[in-house]
C-alpha atoms as a PDB file:
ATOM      1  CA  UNK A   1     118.505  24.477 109.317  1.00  0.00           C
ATOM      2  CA  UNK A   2     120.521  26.229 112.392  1.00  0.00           C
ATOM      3  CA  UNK A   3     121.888  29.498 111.707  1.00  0.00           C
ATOM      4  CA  UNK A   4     123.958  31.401 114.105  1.00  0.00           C
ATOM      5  CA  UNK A   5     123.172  34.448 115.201  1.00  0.00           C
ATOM      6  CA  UNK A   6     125.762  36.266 112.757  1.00  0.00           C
ATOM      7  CA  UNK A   7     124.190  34.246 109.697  1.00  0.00           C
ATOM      8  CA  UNK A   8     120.748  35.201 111.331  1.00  0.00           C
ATOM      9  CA  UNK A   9     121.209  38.765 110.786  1.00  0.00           C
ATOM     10  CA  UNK A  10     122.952  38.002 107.092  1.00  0.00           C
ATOM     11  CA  UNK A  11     119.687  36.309 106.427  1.00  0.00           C
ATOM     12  CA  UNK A  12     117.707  39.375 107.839  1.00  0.00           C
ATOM     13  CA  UNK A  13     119.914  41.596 105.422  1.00  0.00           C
ATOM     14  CA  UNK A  14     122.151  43.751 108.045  1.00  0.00           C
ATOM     15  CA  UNK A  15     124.728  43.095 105.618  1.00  0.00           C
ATOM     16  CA  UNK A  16     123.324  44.283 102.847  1.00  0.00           C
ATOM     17  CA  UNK A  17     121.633  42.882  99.405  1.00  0.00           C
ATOM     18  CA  UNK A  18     123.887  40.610  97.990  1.00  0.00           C
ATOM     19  CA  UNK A  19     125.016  39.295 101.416  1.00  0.00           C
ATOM     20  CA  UNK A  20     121.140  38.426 102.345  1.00  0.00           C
ATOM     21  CA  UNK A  21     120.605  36.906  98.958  1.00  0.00           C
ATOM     22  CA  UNK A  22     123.265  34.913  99.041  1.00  0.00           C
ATOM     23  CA  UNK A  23     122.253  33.560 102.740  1.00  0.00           C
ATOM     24  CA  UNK A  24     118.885  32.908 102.054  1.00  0.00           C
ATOM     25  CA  UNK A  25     119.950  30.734  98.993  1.00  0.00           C
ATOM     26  CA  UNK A  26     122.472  28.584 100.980  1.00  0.00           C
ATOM     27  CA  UNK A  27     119.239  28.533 103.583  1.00  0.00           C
ATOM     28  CA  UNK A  28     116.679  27.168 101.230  1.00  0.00           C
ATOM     29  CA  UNK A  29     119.408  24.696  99.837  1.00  0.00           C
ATOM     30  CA  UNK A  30     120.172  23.713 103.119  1.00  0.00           C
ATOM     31  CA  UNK A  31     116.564  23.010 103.952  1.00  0.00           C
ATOM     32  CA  UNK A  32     116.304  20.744 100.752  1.00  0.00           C
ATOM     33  CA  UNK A  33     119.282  18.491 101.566  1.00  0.00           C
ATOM     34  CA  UNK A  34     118.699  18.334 105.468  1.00  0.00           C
ATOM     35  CA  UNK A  35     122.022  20.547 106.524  1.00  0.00           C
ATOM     36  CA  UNK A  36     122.176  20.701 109.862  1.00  0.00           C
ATOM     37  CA  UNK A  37     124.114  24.481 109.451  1.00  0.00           C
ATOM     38  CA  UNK A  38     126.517  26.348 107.470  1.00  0.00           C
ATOM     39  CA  UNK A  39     130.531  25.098 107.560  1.00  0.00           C
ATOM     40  CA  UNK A  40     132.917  27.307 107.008  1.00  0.00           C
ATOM     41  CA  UNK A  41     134.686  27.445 103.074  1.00  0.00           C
ATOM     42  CA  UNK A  42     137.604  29.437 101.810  1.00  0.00           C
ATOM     43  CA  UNK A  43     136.069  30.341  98.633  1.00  0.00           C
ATOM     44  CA  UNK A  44     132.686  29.605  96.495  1.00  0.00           C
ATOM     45  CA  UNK A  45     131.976  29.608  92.790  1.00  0.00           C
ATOM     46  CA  UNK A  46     128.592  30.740  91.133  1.00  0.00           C
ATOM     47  CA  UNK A  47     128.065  27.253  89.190  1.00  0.00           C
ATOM     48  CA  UNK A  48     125.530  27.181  86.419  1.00  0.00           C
ATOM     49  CA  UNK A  49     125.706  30.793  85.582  1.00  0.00           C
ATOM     50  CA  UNK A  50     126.181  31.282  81.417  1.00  0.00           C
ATOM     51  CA  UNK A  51     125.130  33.952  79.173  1.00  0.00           C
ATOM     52  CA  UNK A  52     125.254  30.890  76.377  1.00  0.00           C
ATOM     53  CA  UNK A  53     122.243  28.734  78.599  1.00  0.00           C
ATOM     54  CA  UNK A  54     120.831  31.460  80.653  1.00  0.00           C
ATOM     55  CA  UNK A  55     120.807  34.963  78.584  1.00  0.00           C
ATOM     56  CA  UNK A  56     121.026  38.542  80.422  1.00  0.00           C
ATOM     57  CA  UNK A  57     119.546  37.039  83.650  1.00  0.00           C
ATOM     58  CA  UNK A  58     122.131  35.915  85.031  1.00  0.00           C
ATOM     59  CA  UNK A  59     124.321  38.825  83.977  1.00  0.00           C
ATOM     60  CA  UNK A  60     121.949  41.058  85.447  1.00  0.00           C
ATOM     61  CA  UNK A  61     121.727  39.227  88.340  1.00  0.00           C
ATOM     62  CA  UNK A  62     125.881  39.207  89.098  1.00  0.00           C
ATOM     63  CA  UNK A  63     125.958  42.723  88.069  1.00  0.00           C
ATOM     64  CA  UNK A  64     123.261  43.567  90.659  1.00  0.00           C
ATOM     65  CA  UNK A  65     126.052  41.450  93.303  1.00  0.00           C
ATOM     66  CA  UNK A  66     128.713  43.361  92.596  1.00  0.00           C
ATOM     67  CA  UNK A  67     127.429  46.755  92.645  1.00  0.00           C
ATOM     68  CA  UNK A  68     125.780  46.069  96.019  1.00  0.00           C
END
């Protein structure tokens, strides 16, 4: 999948932790669907994240996010 050179250096984590994480998920689900690139969105939601189905995982996982 294409990346720009901004998303590039997300990816590479100039941005930071959370940011790079992030990227390289979008990048790897990108790969599995055939994306072309990244389009722009106005907001995102973490789908699938539950204490009730996943435990402290996920919780640790967000908390990690936000403190970064």
């Amino acid at each position: 999948m294409y990346l720009t050179m901004e998303e590039e250096r997300i990816y590479d984590g100039e941005y930071g932790w959370a940011k790079q994480v992030c990227m390289r998920i979008l990048a790897k689900l990108g790969d599995l669907f055939g994306a072309e690139k990244l389009i722009p969105i106005d907001s995102a939601h973490a789908s699938g994240v539950s204490y009730k189905t996943l435990g402290e995982a996920p919780i640790d996982f967000l908390r990690a996010l936000a403190d970064s």
